[in-house]
C-alpha atoms as a PDB file:
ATOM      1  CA  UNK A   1     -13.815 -49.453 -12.840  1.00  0.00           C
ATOM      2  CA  UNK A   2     -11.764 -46.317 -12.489  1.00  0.00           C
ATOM      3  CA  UNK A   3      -9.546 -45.397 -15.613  1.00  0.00           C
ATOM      4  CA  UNK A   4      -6.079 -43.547 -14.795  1.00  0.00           C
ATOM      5  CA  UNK A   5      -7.227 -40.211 -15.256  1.00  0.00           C
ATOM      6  CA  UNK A   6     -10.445 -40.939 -12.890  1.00  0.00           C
ATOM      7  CA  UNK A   7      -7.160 -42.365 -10.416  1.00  0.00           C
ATOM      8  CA  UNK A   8      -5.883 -39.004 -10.536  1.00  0.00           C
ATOM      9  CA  UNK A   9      -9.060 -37.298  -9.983  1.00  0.00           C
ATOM     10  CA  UNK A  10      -9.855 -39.038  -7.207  1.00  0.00           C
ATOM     11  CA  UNK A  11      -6.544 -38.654  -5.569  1.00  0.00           C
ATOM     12  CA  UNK A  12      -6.404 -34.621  -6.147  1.00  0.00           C
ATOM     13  CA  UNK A  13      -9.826 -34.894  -4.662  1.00  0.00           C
ATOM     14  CA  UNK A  14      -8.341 -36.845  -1.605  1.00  0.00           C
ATOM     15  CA  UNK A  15      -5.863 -34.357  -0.921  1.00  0.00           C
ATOM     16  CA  UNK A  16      -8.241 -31.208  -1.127  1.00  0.00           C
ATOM     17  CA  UNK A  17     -10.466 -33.522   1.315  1.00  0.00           C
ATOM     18  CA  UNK A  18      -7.662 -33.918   3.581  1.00  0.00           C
ATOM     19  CA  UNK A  19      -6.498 -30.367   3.703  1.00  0.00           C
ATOM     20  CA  UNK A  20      -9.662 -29.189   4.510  1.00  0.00           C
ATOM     21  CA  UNK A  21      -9.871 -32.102   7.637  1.00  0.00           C
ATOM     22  CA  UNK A  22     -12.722 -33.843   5.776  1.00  0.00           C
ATOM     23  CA  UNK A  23     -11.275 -37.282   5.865  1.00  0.00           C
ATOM     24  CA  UNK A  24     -12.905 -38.313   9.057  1.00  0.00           C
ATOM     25  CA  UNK A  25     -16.504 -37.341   7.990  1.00  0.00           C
ATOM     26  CA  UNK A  26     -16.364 -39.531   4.741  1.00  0.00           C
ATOM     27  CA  UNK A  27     -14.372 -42.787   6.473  1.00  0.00           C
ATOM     28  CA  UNK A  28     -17.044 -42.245   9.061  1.00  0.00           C
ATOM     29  CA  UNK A  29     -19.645 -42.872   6.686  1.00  0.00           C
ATOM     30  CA  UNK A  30     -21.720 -45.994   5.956  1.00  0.00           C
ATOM     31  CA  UNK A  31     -20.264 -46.253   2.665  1.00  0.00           C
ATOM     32  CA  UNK A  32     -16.736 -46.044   3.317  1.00  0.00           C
ATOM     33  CA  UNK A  33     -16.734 -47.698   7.040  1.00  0.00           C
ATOM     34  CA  UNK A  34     -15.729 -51.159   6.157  1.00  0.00           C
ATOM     35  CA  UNK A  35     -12.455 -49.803   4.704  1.00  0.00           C
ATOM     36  CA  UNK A  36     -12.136 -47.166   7.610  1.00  0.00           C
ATOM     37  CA  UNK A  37      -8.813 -49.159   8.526  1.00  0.00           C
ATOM     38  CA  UNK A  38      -7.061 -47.537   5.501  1.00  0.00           C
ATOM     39  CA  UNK A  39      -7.024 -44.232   6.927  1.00  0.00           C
ATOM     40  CA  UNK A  40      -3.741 -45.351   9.231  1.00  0.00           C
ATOM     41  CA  UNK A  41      -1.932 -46.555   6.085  1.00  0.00           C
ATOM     42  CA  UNK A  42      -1.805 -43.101   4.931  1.00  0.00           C
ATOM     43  CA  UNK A  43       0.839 -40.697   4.829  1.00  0.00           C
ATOM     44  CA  UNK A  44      -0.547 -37.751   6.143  1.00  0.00           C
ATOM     45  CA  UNK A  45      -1.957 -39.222   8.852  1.00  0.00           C
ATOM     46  CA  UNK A  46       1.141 -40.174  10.284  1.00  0.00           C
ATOM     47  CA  UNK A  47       1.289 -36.971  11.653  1.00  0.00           C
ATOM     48  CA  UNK A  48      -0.916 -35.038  14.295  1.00  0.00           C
ATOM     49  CA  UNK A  49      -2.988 -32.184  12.800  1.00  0.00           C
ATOM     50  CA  UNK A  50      -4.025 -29.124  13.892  1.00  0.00           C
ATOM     51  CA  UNK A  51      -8.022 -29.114  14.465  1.00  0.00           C
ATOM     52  CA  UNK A  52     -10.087 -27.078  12.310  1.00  0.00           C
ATOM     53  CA  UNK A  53     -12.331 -24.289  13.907  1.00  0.00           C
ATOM     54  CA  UNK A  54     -14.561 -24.259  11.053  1.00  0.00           C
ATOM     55  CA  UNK A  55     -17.932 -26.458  10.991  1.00  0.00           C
ATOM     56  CA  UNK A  56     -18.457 -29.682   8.949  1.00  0.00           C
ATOM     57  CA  UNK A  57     -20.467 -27.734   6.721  1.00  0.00           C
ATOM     58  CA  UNK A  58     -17.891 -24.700   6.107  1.00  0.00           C
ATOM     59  CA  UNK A  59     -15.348 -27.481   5.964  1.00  0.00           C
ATOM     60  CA  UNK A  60     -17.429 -28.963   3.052  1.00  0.00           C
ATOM     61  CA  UNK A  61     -17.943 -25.516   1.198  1.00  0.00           C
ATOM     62  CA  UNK A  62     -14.523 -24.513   0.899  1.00  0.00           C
ATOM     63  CA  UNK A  63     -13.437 -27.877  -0.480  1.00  0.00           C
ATOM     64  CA  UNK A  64     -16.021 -27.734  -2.902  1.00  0.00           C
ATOM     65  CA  UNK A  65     -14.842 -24.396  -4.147  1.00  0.00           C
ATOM     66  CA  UNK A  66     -11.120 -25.740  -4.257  1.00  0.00           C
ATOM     67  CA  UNK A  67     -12.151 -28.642  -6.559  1.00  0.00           C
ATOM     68  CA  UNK A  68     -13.159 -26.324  -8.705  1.00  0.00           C
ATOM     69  CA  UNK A  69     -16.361 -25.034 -10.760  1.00  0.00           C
ATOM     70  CA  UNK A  70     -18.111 -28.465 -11.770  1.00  0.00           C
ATOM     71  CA  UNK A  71     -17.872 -29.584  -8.105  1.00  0.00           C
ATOM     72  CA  UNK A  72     -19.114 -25.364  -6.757  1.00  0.00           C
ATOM     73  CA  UNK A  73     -21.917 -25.686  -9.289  1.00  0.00           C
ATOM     74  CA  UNK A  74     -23.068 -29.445  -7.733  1.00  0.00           C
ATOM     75  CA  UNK A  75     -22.375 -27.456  -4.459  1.00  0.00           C
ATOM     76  CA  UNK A  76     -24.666 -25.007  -5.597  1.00  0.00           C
ATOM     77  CA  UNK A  77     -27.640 -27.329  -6.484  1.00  0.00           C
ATOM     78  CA  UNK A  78     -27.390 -30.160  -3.627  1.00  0.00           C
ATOM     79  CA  UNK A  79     -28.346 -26.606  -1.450  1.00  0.00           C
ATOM     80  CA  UNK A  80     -31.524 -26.221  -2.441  1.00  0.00           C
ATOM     81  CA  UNK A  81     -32.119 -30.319  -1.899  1.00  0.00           C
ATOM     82  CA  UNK A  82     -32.773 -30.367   1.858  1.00  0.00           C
ATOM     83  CA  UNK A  83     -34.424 -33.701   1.292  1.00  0.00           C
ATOM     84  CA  UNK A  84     -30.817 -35.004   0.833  1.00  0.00           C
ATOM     85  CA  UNK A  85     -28.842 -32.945   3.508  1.00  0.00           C
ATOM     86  CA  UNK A  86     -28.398 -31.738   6.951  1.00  0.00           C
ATOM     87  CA  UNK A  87     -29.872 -28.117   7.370  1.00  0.00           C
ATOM     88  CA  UNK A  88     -25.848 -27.021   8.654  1.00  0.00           C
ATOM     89  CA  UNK A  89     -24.766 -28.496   5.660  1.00  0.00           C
ATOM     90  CA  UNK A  90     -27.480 -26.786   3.191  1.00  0.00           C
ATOM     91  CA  UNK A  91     -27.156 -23.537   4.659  1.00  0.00           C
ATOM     92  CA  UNK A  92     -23.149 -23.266   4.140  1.00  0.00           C
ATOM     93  CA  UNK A  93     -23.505 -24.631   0.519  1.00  0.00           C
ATOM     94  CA  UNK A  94     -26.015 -22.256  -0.427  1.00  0.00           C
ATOM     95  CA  UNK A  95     -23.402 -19.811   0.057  1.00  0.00           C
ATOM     96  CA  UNK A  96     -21.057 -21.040  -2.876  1.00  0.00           C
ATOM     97  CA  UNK A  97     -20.112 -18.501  -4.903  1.00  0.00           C
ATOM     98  CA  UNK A  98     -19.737 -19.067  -8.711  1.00  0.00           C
ATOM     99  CA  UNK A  99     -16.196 -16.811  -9.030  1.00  0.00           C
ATOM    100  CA  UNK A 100     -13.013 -18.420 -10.595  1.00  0.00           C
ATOM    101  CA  UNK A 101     -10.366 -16.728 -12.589  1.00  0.00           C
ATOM    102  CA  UNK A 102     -10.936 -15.491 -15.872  1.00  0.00           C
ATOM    103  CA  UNK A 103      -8.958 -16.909 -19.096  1.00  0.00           C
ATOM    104  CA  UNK A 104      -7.501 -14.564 -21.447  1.00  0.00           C
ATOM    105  CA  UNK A 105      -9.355 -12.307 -23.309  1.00  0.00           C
ATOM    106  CA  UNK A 106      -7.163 -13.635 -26.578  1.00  0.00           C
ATOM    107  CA  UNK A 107      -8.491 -16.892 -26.008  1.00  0.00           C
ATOM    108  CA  UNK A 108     -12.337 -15.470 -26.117  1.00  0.00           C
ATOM    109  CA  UNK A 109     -11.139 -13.419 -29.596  1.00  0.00           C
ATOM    110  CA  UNK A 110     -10.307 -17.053 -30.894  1.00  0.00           C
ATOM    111  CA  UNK A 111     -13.701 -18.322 -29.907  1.00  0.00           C
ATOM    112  CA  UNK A 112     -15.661 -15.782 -31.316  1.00  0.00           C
ATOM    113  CA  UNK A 113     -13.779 -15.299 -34.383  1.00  0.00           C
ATOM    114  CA  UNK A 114     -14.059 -19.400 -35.107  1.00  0.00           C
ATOM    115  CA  UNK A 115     -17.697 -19.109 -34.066  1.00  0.00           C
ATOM    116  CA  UNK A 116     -18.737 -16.093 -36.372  1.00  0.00           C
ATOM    117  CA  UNK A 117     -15.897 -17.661 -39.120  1.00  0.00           C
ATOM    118  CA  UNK A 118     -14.527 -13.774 -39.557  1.00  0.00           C
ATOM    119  CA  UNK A 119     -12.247 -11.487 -37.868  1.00  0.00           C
ATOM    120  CA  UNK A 120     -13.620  -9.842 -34.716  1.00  0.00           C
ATOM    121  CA  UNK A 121     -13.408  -6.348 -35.722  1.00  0.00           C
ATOM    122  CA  UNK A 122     -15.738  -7.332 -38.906  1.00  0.00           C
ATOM    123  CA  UNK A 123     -18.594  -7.686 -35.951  1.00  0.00           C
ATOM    124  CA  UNK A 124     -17.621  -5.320 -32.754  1.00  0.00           C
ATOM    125  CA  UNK A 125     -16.633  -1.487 -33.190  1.00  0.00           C
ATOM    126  CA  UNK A 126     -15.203  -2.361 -30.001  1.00  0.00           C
ATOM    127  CA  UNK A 127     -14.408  -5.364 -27.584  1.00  0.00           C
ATOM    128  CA  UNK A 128     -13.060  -5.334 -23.768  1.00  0.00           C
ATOM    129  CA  UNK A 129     -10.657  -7.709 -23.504  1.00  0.00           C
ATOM    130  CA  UNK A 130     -10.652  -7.964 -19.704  1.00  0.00           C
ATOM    131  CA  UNK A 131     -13.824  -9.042 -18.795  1.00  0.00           C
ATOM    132  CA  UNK A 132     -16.409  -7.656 -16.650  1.00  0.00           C
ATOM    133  CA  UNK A 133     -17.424 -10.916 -15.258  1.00  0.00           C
ATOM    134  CA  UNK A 134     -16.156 -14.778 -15.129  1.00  0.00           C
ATOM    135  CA  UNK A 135     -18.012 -17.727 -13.811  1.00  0.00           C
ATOM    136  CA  UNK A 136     -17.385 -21.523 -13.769  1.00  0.00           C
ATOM    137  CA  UNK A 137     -19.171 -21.859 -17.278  1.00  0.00           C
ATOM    138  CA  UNK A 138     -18.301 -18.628 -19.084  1.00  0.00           C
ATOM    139  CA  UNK A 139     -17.191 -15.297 -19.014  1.00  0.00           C
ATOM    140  CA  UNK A 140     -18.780 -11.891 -20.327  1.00  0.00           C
ATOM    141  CA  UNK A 141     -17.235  -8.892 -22.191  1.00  0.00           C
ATOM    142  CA  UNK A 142     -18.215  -5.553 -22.700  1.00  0.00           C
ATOM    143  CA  UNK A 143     -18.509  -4.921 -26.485  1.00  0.00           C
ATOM    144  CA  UNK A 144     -20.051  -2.232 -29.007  1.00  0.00           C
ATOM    145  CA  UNK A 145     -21.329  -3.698 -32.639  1.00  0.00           C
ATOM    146  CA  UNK A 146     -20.768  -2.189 -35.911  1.00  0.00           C
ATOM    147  CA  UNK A 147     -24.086  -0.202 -35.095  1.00  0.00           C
ATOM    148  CA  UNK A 148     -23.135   2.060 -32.580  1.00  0.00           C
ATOM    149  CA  UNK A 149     -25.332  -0.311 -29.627  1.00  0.00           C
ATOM    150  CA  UNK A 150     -23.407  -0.985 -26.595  1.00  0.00           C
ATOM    151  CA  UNK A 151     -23.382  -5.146 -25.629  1.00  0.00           C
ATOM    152  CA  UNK A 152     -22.244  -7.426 -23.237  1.00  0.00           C
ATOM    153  CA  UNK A 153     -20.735 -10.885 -24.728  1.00  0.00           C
ATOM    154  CA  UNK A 154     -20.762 -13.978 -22.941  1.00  0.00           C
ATOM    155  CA  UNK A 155     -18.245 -16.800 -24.451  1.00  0.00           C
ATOM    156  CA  UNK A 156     -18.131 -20.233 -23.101  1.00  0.00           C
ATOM    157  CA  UNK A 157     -14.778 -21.260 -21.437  1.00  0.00           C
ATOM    158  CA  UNK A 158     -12.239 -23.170 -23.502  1.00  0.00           C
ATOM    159  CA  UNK A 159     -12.302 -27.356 -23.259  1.00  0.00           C
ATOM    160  CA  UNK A 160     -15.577 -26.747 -21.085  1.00  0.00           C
ATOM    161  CA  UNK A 161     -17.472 -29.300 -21.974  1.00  0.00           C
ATOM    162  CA  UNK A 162     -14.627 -31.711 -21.933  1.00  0.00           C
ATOM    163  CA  UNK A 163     -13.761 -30.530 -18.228  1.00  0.00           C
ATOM    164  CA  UNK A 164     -17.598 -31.234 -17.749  1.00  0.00           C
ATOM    165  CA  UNK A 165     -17.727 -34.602 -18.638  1.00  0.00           C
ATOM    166  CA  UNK A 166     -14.687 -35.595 -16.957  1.00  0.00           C
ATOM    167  CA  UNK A 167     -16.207 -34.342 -13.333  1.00  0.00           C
ATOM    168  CA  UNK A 168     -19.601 -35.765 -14.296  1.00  0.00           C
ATOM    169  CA  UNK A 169     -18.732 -39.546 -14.989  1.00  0.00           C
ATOM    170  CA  UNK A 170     -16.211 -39.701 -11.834  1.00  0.00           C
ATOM    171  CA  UNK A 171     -19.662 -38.262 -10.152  1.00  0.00           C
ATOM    172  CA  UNK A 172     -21.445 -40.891 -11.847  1.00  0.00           C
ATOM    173  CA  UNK A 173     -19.047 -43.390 -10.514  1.00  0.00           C
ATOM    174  CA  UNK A 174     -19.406 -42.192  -6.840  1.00  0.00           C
ATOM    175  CA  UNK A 175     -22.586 -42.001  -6.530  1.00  0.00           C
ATOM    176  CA  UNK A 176     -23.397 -45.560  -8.494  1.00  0.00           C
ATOM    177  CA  UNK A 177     -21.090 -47.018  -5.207  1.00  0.00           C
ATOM    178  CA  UNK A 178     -22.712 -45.067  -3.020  1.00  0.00           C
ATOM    179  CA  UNK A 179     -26.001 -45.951  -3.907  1.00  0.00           C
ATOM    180  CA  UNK A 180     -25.076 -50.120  -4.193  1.00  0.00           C
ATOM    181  CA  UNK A 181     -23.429 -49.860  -0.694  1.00  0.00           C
ATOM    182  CA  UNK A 182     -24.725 -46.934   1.299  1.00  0.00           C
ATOM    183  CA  UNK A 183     -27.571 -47.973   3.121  1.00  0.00           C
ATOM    184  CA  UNK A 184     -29.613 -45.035   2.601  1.00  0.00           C
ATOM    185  CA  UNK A 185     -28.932 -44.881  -1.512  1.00  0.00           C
ATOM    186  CA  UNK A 186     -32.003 -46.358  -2.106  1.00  0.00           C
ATOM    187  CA  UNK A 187     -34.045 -43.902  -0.809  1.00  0.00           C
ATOM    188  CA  UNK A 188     -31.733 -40.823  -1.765  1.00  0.00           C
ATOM    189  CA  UNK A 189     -30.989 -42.170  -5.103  1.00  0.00           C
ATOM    190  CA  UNK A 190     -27.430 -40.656  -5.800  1.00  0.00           C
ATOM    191  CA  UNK A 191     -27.369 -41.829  -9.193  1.00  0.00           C
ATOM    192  CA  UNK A 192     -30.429 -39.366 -10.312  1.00  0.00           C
ATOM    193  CA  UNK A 193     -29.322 -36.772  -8.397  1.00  0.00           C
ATOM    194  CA  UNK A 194     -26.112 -36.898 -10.678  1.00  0.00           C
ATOM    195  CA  UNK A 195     -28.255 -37.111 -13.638  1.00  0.00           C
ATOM    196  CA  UNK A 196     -30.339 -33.993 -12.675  1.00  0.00           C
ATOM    197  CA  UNK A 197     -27.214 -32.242 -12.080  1.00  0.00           C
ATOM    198  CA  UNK A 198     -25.994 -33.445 -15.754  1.00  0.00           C
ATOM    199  CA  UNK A 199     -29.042 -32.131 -17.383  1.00  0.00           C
ATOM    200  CA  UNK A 200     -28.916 -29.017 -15.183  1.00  0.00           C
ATOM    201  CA  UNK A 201     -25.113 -28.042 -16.835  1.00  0.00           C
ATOM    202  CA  UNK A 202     -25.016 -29.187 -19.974  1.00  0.00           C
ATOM    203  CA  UNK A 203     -27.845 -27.122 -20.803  1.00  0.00           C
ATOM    204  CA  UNK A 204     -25.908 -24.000 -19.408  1.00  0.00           C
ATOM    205  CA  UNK A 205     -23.438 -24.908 -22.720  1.00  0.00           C
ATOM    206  CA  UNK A 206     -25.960 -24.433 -24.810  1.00  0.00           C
ATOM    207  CA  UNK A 207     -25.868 -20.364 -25.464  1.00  0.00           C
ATOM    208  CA  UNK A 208     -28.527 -20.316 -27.826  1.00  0.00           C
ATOM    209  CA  UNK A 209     -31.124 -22.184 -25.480  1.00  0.00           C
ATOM    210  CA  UNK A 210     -30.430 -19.751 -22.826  1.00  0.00           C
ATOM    211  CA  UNK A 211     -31.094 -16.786 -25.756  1.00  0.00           C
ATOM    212  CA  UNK A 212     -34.180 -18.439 -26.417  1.00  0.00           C
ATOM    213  CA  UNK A 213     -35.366 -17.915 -22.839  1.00  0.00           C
ATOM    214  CA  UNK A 214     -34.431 -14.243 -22.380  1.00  0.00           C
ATOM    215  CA  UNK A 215     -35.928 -13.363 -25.303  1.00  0.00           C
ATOM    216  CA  UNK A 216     -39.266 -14.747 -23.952  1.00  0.00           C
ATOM    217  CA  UNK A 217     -38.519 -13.509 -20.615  1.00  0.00           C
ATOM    218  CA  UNK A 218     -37.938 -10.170 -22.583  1.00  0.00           C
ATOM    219  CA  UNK A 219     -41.669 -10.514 -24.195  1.00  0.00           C
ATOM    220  CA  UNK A 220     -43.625 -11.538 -21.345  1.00  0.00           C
ATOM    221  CA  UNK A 221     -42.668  -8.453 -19.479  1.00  0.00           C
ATOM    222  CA  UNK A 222     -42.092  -6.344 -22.499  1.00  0.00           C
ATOM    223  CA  UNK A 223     -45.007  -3.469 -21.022  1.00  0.00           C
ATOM    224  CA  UNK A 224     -43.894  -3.924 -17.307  1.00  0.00           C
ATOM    225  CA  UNK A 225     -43.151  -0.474 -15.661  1.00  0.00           C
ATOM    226  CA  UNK A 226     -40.779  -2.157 -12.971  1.00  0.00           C
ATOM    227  CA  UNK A 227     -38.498  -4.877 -15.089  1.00  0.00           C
ATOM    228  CA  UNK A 228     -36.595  -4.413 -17.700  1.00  0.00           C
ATOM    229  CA  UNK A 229     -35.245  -7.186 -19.784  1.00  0.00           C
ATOM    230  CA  UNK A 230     -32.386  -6.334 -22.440  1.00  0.00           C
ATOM    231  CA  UNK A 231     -32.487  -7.861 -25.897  1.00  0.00           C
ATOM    232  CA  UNK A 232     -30.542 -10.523 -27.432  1.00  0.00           C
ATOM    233  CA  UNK A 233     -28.949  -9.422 -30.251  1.00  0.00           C
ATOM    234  CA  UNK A 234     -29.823 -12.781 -31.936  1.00  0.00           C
ATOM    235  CA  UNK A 235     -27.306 -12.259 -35.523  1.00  0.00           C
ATOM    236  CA  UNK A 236     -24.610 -11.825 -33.457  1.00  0.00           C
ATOM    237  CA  UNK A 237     -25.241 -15.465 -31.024  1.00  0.00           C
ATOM    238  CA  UNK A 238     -24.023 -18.763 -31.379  1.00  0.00           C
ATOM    239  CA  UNK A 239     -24.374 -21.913 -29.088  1.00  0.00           C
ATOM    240  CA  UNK A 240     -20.599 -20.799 -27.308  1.00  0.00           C
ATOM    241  CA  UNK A 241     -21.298 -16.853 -27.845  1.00  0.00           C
ATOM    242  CA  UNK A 242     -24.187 -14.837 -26.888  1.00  0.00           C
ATOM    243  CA  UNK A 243     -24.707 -11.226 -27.475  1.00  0.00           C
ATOM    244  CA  UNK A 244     -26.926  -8.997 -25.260  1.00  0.00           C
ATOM    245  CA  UNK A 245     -27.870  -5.180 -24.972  1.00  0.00           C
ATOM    246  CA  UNK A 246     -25.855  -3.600 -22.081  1.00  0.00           C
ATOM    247  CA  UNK A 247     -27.857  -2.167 -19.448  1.00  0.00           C
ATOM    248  CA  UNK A 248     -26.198  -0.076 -15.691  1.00  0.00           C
ATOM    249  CA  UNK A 249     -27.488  -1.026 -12.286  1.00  0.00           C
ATOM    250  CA  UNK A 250     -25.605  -0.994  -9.375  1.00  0.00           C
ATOM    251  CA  UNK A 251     -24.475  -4.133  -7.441  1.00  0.00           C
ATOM    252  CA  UNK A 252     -26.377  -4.991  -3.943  1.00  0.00           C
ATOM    253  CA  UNK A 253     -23.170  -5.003  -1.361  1.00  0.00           C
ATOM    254  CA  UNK A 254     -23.181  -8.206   0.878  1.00  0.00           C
ATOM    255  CA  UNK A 255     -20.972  -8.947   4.092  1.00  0.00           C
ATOM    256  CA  UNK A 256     -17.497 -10.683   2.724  1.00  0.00           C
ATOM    257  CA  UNK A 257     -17.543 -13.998   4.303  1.00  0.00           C
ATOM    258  CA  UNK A 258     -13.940 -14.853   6.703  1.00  0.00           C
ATOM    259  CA  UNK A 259     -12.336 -16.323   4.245  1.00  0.00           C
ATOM    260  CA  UNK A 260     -12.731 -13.574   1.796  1.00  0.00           C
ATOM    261  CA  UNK A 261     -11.692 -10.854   4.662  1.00  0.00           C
ATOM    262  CA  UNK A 262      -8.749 -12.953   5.557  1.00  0.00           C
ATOM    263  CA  UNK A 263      -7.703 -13.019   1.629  1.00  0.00           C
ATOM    264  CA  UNK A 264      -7.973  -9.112   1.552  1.00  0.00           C
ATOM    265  CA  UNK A 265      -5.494  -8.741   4.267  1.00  0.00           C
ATOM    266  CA  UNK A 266      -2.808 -11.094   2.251  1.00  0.00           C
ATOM    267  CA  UNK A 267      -0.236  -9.172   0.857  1.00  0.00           C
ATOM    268  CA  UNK A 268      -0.496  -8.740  -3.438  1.00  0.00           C
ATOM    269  CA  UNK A 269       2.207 -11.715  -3.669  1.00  0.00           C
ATOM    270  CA  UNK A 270       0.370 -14.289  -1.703  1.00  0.00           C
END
């Protein structure tokens, strides 16, 4: 059923689970109660640990964002299911934040160049290598084409897809178990879920899709005094590389959650 790479998944996933103290929720689960015993034949059990302060549900989040972006963005949607989970659950997924390191802005100038097929300076007067922004799908530059126009470019992230539907069929997997064994699966129907989620991301690869709906966004309020919608600069976008008009705001400031504030008081090494 579960291939050697799925193996290794599943065991990175164990040990993020058990870091975070999450073991004992999912053994106490319907699903995985029969096999509860198995719990005492691992290692790190051996040992006594130190009980977490932090709720089930904060316990939950921060795994999630350790697994990485596939499992933040499933994060991200499950929140807004409260059919499927417990309102202390919900609310601490919903606040998931979509921030992971950026890749190097060399790598983006080899995606755009094999996109467009020509060097980049044949289509930018100028390109930011360090991006403004990076997110668990892709990342955006600041740019200025040939024309003079300032832009904002937004590249997919190398091997996404492939890192995509890695994390999708071991979610496939779990939740075809869960629902065969869990005894609510048939009513929460895991196995859609999934599918929705599938749907949900794989159209978030497609660059030129999301054009396609800001330039419509961009029409219907194209004589509205309060929004402004910028253009796509549709020559310059491909399905992994989409080109926008710049526009300045200023970003709404929100209260750091603990985890952040302890980060900030790390020392630059850590």
């Amino acid at each position: 059923m579960f291939g050697p790479a799925q193996l290794l998944r599943l065991l990175h996933i164990n040990r993020v689970l058990v870091r975070h103290g999450l073991d004992d929720i999912i053994f106490a689960t319907h699903l995985f109660r029969p096999v509860g015993f198995l719990r005492h034949l691992l290692p790190w059990n051996w040992l006594p640990r130190q009980q977490s302060e932090l709720s089930r549900g904060a316990r939950i989040r921060l795994a999630l964002e350790d697994l990485g972006p596939i499992f933040v963005k499933f994060g991200q949607m499950l929140s807004t299911r409260r059919d499927l989970l417990p309102d202390d659950i919900a609310l601490e997924l919903a606040k998931l934040q979509d921030q992971v390191p950026p890749f190097p802005g060399e790598q983006a100038r080899a995606i755009i160049e094999k996109a467009y097929g020509k060097p980049l300076e044949t289509v930018f007067d100028d390109f930011g290598f360090q991006p403004l922004a990076s997110a668990s799908i892709a990342q955006v530059h600041a740019a200025r084409l040939r024309g003079g126009r300032d832009a904002v470019v937004k590249v997919l992230r190398p091997a996404i897809e492939k890192i995509i539907r890695r994390d999708v069929e071991l979610l496939y997997l779990i939740a075809g178990l869960a629902q065969r064994y869990w005894k609510e699966g048939r009513r929460l129907r895991p196995v859609e879920v999934v599918a929705e989620y599938e749907k949900t991301i794989f159209d978030e690869l497609d660059l030129v899709r999301e054009a396609a709906n800001a330039s419509q966004l961009r029409h219907n309020f194209q004589n509205s005094p309060i929004l402004y919608v910028p253009e796509v600069f549709w020559p310059e976008t491909r399905r992994n590389v989409l080109v926008m008009e710049r526009i300045y705001g200023c970003l709404l400031y929100t209260s750091p959650s603990p985890r952040d504030r302890t980060r900030s008081r790390m020392p630059p090494s850590a």
